[in-house]
PDB file of N, CA and C in Angstrom:
ATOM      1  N   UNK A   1      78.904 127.159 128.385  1.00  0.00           N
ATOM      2  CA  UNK A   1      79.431 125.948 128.986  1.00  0.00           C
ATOM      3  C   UNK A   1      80.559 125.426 128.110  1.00  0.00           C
ATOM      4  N   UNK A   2      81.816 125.237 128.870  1.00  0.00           N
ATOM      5  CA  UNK A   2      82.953 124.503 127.747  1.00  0.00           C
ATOM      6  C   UNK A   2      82.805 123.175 127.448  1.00  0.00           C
ATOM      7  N   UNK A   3      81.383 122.562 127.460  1.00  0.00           N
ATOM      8  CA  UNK A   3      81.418 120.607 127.406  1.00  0.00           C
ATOM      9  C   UNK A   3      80.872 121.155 126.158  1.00  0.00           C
ATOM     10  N   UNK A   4      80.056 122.002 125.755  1.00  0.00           N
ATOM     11  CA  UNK A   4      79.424 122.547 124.436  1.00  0.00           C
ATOM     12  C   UNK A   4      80.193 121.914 122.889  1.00  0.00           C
ATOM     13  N   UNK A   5      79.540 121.185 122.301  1.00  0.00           N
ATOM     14  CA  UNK A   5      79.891 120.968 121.028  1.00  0.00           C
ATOM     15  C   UNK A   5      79.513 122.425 119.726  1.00  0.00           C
ATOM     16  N   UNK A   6      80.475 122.578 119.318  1.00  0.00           N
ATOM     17  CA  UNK A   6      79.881 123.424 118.147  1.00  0.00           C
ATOM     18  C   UNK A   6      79.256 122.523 116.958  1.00  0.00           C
ATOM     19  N   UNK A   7      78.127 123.123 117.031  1.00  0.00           N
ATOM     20  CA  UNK A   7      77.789 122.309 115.167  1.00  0.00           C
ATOM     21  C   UNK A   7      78.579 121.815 114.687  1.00  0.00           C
ATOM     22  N   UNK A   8      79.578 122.394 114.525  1.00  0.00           N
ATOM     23  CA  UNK A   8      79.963 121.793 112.976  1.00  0.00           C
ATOM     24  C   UNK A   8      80.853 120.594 113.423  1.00  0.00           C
ATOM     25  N   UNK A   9      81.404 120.544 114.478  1.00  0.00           N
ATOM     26  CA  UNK A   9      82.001 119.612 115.259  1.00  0.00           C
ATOM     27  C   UNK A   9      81.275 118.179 115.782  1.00  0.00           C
ATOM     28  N   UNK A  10      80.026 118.822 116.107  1.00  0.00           N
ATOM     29  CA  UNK A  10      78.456 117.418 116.367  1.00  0.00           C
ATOM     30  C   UNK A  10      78.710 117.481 115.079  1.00  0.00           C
ATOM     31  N   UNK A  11      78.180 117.618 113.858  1.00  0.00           N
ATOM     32  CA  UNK A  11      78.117 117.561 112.533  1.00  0.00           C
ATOM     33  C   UNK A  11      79.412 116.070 111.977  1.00  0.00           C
ATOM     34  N   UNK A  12      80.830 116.983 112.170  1.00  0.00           N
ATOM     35  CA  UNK A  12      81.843 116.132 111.653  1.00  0.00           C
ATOM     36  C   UNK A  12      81.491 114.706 112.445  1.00  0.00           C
ATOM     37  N   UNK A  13      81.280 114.995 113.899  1.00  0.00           N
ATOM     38  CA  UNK A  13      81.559 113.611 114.873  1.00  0.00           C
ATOM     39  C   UNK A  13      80.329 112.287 114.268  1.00  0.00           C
ATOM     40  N   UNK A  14      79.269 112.829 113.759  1.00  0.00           N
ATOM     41  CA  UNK A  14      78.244 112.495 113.008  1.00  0.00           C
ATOM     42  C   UNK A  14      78.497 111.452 111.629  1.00  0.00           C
ATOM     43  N   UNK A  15      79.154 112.397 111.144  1.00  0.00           N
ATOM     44  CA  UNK A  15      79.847 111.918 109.946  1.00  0.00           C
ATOM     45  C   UNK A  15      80.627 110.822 109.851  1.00  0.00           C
ATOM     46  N   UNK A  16      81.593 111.128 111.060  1.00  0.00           N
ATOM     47  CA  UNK A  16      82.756 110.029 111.291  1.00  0.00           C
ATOM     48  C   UNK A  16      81.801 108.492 111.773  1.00  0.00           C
ATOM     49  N   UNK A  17      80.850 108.956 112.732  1.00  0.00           N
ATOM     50  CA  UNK A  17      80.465 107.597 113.327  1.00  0.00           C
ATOM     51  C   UNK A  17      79.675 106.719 112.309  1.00  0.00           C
ATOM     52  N   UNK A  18      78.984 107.571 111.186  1.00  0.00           N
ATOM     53  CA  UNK A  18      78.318 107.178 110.072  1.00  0.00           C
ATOM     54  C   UNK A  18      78.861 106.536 109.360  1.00  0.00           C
ATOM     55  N   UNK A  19      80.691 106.871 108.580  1.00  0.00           N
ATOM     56  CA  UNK A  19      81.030 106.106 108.227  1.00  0.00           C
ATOM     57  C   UNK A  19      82.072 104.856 108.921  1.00  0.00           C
ATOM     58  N   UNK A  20      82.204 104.860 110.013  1.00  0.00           N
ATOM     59  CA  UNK A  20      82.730 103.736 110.987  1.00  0.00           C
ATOM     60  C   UNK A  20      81.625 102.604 110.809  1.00  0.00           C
ATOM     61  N   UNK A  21      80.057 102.990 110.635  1.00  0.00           N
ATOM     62  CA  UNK A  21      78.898 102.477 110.925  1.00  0.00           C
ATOM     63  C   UNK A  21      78.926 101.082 109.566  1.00  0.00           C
ATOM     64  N   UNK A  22      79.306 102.134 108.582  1.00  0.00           N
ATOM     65  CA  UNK A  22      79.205 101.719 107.430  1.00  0.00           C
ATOM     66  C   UNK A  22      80.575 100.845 106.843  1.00  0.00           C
ATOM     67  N   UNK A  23      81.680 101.147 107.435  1.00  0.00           N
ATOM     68  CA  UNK A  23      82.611 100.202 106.836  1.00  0.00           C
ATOM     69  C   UNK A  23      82.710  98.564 107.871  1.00  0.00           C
ATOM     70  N   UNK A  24      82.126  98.893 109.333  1.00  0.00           N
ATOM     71  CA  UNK A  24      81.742  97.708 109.922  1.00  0.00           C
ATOM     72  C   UNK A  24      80.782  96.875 109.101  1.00  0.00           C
ATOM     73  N   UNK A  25      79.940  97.692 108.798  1.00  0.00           N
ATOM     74  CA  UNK A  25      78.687  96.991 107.792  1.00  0.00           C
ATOM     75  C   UNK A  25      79.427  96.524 106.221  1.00  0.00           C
ATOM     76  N   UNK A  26      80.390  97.044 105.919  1.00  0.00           N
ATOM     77  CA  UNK A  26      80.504  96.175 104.577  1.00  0.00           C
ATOM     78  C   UNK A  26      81.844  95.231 105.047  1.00  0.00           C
ATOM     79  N   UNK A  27      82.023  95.562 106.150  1.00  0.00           N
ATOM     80  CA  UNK A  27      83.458  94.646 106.344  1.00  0.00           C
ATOM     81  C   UNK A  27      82.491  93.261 106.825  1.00  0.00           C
ATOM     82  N   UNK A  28      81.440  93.490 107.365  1.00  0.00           N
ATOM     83  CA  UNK A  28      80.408  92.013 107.474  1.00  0.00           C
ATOM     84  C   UNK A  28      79.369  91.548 106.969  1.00  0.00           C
ATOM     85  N   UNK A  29      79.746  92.188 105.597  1.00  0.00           N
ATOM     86  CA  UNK A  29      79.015  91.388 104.855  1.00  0.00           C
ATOM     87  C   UNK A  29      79.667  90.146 104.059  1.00  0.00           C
ATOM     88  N   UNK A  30      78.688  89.411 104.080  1.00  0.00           N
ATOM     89  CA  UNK A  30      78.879  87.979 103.452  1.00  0.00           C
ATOM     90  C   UNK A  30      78.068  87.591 102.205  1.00  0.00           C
ATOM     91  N   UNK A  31      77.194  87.819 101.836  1.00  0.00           N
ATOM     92  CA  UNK A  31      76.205  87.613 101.223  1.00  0.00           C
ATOM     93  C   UNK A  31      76.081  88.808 100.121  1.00  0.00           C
ATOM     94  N   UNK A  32      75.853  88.714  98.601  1.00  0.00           N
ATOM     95  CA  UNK A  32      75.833  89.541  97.667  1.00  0.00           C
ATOM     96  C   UNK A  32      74.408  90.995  98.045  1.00  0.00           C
ATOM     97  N   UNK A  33      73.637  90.385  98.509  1.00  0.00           N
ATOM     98  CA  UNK A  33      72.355  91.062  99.193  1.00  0.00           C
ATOM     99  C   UNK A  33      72.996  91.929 101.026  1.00  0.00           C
ATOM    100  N   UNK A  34      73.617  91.772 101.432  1.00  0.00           N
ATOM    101  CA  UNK A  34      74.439  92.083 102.721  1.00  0.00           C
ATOM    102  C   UNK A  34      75.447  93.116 101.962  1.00  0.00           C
ATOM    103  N   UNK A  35      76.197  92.864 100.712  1.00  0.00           N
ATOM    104  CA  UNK A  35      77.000  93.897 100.249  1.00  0.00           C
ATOM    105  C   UNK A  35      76.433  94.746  99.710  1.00  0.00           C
ATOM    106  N   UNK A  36      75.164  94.656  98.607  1.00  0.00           N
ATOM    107  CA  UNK A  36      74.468  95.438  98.095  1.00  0.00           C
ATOM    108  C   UNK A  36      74.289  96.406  99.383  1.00  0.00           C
ATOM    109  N   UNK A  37      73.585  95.717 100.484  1.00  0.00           N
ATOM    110  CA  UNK A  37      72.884  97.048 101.152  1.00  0.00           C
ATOM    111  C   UNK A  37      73.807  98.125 101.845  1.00  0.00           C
ATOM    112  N   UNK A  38      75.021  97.581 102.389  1.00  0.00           N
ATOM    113  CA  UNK A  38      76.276  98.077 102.924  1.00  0.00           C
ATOM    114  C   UNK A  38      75.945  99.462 101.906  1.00  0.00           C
ATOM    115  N   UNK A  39      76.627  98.695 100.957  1.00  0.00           N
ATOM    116  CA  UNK A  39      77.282 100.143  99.557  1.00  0.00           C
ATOM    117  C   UNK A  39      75.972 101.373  99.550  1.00  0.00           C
ATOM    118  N   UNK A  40      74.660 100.490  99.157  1.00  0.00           N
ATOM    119  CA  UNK A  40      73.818 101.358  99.018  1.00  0.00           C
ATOM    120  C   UNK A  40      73.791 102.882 100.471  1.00  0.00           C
ATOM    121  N   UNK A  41      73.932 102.009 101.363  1.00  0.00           N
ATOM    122  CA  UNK A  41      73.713 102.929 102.529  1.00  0.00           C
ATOM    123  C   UNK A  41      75.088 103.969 102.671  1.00  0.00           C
ATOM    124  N   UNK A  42      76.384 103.968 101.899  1.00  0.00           N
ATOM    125  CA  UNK A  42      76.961 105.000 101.421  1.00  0.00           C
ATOM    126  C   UNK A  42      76.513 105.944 101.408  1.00  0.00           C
ATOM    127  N   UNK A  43      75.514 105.831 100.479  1.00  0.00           N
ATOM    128  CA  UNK A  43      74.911 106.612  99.604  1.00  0.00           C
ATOM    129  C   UNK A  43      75.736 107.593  98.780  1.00  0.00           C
ATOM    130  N   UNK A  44      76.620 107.245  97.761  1.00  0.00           N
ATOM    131  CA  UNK A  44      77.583 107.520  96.939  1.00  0.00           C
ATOM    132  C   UNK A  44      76.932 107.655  95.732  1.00  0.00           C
ATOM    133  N   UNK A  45      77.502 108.757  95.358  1.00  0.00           N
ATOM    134  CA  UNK A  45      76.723 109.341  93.446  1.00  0.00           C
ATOM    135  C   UNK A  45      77.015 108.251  93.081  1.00  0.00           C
ATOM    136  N   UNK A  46      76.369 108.140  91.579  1.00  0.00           N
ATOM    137  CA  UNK A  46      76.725 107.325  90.259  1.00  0.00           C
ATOM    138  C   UNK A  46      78.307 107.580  90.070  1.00  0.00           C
ATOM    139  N   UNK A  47      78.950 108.552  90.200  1.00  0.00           N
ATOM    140  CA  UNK A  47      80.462 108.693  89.877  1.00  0.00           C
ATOM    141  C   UNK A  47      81.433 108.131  91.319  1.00  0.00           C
ATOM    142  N   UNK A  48      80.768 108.109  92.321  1.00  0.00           N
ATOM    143  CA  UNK A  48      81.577 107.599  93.166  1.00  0.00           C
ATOM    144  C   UNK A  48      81.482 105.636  93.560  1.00  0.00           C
ATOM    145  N   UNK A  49      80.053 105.496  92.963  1.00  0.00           N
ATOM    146  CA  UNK A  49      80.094 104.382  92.689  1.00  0.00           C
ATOM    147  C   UNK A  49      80.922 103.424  91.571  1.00  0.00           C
ATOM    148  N   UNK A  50      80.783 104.131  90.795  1.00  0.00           N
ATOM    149  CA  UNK A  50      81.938 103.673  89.700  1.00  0.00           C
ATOM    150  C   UNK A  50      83.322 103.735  89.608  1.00  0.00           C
ATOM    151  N   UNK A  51      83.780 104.550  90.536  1.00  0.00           N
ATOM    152  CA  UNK A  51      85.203 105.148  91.123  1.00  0.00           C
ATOM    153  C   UNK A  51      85.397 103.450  91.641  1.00  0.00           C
ATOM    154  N   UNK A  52      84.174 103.454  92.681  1.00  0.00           N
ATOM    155  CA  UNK A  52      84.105 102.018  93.435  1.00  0.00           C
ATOM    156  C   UNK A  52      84.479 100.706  93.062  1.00  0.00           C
ATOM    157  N   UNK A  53      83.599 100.690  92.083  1.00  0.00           N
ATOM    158  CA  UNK A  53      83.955  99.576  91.092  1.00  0.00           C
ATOM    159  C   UNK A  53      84.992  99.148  90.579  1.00  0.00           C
ATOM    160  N   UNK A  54      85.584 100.389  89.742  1.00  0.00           N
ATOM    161  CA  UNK A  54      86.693 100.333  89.314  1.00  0.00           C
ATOM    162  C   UNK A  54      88.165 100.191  90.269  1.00  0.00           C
ATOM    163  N   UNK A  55      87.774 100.129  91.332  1.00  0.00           N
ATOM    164  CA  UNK A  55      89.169 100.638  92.360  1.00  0.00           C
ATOM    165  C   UNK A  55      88.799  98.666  93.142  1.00  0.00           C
ATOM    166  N   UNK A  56      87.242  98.198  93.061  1.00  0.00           N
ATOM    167  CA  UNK A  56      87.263  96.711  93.131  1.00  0.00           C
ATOM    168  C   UNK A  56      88.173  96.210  92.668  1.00  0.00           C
ATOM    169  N   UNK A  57      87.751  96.516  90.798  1.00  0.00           N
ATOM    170  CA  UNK A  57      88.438  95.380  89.806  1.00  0.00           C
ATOM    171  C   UNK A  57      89.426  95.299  90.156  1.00  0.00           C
ATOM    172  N   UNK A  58      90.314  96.298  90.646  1.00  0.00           N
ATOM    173  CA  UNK A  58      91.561  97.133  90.098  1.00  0.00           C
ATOM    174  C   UNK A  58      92.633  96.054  91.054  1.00  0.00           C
ATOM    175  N   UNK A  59      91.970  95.568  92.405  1.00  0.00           N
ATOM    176  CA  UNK A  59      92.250  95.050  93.718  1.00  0.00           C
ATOM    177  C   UNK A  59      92.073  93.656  93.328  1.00  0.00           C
ATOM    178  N   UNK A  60      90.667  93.587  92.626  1.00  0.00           N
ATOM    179  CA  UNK A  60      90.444  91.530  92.390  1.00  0.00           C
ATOM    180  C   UNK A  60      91.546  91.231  91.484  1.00  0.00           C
ATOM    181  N   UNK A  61      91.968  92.443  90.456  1.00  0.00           N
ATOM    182  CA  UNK A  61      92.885  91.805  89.422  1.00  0.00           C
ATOM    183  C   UNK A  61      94.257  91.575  90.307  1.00  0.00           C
ATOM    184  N   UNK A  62      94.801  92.610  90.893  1.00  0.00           N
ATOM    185  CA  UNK A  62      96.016  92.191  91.750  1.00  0.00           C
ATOM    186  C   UNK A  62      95.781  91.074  92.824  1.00  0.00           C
ATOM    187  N   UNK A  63      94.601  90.700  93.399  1.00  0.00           N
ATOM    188  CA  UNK A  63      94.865  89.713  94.229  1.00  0.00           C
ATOM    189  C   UNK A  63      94.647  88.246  92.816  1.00  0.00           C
ATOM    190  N   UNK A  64      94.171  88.419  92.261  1.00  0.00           N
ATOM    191  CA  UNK A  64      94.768  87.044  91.186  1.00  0.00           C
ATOM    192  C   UNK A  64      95.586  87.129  90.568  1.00  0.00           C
ATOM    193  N   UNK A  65      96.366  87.939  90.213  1.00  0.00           N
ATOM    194  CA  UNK A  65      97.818  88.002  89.911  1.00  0.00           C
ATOM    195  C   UNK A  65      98.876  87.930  90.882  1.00  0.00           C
ATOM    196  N   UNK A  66      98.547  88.005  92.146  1.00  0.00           N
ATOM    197  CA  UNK A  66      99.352  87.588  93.727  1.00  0.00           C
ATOM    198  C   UNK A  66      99.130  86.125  93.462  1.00  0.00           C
ATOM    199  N   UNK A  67      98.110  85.779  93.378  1.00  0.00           N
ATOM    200  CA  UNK A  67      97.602  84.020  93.221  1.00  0.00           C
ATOM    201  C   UNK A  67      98.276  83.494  92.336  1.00  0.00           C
ATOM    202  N   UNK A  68      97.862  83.637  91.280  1.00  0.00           N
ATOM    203  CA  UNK A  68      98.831  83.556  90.061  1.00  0.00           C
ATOM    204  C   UNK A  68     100.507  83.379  90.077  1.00  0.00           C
ATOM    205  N   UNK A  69     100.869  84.375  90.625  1.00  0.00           N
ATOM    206  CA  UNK A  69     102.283  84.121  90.988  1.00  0.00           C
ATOM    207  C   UNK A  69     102.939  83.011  92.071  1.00  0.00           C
ATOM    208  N   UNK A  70     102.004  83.171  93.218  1.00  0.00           N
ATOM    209  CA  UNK A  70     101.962  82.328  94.077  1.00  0.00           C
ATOM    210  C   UNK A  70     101.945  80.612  93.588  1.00  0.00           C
ATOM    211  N   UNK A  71     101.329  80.812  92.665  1.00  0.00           N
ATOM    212  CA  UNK A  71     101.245  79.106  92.050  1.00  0.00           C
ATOM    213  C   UNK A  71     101.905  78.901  91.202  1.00  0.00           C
ATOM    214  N   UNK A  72     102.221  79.993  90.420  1.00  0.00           N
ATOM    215  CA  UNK A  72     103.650  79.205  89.691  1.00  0.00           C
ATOM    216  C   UNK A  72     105.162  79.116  90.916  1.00  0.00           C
ATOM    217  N   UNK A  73     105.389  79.840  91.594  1.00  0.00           N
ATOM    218  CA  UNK A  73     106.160  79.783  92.923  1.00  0.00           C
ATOM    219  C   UNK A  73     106.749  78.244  93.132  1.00  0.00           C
ATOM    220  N   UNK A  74     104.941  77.962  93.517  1.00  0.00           N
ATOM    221  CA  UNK A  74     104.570  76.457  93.994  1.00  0.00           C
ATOM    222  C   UNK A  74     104.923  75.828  93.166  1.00  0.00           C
ATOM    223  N   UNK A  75     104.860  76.060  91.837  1.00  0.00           N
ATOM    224  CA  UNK A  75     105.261  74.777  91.025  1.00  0.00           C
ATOM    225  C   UNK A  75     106.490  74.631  90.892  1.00  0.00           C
ATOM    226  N   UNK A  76     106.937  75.651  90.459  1.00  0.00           N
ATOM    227  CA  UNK A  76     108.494  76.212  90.456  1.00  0.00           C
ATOM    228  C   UNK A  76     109.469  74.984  91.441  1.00  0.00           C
ATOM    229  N   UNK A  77     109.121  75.162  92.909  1.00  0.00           N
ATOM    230  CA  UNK A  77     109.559  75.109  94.244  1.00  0.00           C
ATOM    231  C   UNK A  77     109.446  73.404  94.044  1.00  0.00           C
ATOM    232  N   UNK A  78     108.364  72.879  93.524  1.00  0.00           N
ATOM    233  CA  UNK A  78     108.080  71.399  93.280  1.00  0.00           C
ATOM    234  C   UNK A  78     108.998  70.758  92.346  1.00  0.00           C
ATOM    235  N   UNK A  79     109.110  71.102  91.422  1.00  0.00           N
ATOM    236  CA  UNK A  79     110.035  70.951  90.266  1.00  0.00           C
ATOM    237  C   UNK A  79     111.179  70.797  90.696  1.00  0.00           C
ATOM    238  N   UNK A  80     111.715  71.501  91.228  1.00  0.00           N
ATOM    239  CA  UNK A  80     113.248  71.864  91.832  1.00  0.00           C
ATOM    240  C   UNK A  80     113.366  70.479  92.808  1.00  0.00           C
ATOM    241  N   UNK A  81     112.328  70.251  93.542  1.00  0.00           N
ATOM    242  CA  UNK A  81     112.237  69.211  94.752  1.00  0.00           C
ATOM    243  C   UNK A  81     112.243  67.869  94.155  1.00  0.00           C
ATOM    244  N   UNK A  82     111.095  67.569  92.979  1.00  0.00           N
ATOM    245  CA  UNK A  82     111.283  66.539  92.349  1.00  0.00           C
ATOM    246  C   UNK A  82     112.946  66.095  91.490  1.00  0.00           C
ATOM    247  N   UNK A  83     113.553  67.279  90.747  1.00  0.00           N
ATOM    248  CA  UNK A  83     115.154  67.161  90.489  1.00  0.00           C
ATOM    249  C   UNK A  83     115.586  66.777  91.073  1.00  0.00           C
ATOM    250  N   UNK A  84     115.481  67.233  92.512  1.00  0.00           N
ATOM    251  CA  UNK A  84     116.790  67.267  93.647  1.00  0.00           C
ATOM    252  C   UNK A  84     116.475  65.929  93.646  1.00  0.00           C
ATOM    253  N   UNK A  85     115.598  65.036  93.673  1.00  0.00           N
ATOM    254  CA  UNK A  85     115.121  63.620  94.209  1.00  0.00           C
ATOM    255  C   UNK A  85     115.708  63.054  93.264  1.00  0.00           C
ATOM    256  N   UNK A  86     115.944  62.974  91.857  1.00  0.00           N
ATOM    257  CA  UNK A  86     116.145  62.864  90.874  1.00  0.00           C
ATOM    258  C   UNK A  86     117.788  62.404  90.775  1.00  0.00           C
ATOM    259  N   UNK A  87     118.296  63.710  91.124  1.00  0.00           N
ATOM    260  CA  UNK A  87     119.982  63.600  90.790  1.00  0.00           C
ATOM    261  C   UNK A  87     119.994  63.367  92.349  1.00  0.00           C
ATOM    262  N   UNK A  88     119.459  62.618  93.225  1.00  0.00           N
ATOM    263  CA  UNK A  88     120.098  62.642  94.676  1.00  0.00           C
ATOM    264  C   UNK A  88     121.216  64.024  95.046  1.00  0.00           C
ATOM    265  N   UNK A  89     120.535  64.706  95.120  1.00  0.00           N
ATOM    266  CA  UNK A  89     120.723  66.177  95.924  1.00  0.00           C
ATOM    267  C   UNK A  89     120.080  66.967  96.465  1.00  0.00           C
ATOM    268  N   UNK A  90     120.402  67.684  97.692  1.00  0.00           N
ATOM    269  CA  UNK A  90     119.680  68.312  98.254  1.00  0.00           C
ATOM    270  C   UNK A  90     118.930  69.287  97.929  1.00  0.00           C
ATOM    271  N   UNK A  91     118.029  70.439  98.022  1.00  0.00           N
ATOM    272  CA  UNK A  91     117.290  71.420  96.808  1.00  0.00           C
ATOM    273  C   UNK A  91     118.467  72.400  97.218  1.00  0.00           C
ATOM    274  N   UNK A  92     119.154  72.367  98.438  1.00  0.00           N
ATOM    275  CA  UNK A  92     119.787  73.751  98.069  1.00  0.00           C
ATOM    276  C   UNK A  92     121.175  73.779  97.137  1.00  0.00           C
ATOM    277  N   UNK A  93     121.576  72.534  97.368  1.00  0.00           N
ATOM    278  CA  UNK A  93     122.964  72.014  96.247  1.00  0.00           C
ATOM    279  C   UNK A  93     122.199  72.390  94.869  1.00  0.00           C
ATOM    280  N   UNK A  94     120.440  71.929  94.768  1.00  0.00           N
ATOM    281  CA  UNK A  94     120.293  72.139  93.101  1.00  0.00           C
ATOM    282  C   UNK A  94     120.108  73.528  93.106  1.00  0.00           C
ATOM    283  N   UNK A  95     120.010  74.677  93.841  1.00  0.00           N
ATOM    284  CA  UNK A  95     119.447  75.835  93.672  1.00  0.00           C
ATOM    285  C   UNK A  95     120.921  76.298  93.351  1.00  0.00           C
ATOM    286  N   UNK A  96     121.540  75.792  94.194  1.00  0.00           N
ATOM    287  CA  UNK A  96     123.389  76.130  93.505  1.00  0.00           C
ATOM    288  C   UNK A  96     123.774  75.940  92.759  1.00  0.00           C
ATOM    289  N   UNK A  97     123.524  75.076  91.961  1.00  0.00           N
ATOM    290  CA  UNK A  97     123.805  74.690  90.747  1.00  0.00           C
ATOM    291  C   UNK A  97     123.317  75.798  89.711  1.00  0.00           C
ATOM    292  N   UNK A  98     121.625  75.423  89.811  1.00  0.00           N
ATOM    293  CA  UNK A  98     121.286  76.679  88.898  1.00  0.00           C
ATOM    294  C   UNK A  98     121.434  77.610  88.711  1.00  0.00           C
ATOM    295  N   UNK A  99     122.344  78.645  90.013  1.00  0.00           N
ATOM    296  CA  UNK A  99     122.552  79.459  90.399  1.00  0.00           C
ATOM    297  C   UNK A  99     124.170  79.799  89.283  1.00  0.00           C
ATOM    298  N   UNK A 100     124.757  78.622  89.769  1.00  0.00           N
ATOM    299  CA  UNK A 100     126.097  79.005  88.884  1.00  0.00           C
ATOM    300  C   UNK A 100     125.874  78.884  87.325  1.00  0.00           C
ATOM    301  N   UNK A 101     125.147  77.887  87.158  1.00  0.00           N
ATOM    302  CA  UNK A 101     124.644  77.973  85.392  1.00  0.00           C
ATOM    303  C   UNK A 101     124.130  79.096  84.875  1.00  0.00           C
ATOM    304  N   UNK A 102     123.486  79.757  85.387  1.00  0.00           N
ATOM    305  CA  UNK A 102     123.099  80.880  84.898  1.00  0.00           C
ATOM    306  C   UNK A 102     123.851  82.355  85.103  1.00  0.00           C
ATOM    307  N   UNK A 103     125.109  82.263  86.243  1.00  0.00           N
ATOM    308  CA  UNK A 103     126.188  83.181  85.986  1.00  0.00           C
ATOM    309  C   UNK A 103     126.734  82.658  85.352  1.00  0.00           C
ATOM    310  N   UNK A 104     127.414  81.823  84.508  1.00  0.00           N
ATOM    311  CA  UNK A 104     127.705  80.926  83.317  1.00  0.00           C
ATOM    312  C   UNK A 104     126.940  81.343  82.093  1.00  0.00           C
ATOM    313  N   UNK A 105     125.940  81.485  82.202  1.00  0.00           N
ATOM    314  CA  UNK A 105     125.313  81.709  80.917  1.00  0.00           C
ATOM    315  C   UNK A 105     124.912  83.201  80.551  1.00  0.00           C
ATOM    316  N   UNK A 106     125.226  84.094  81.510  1.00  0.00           N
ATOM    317  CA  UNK A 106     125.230  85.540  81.768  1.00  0.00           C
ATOM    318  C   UNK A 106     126.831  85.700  81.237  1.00  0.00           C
ATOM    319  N   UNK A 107     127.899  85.302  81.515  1.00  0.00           N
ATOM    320  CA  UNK A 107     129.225  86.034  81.110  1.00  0.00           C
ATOM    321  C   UNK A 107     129.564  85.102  79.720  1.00  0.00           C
ATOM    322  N   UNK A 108     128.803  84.187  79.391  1.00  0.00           N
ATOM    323  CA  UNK A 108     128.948  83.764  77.946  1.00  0.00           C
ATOM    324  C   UNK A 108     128.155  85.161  76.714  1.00  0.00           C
ATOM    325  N   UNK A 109     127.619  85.505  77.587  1.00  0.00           N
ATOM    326  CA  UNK A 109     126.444  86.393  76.603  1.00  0.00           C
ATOM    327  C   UNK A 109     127.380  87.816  75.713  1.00  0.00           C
TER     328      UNK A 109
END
């Protein structure tokens, strides 16, 4: 019959739905006990768990260093706003300004 799956094909399709199963399940988890069980049901060696881990940190450290940047941005952007209020000017007249001071202070160098 050509509707016939070969093994290894039921096998892969198996596989695939297993882990679809499983990244729905850790994409909803909420709860430290909800993530635990997600991961566990991987069922990933000790070396792929730690791969895990490490490829976490690796992600928490760049999203607080996105943050991080993001808030000095913000402060940055505030500063500039409070000046402009300051010398009665608009922020983009002060962004011009700074703009030429510092090609000014680039061809002094």
């Amino acid at each position: 019959m050509s509707n016939n799956l070969s093994l290894e094909d039921a096998v892969a399709s198996l596989d695939q739905y297993q882990l679809t199963e499983s990244r729905k399940e850790l994409a909803n988890a909420r709860t430290l006990e909800q993530m635990k069980s997600a991961i566990d049901d991987l069922n990933y060696s000790e070396k792929r768990l730690q791969l895990l881990a490490q490829a976490s940190q690796q992600v928490l450290d760049e999203h607080r260093q996105n943050s991080l940047k993001q808030q000095q941005i913000q402060t940055y952007k505030t500063k500039i706003i409070n000046l402009s209020r300051e010398l009665n000017m608009s922020y983009q007249d002060v962004i011009d300004n700074l703009h030429l001071l510092d090609q000014q202070a680039n061809k002094s160098r």
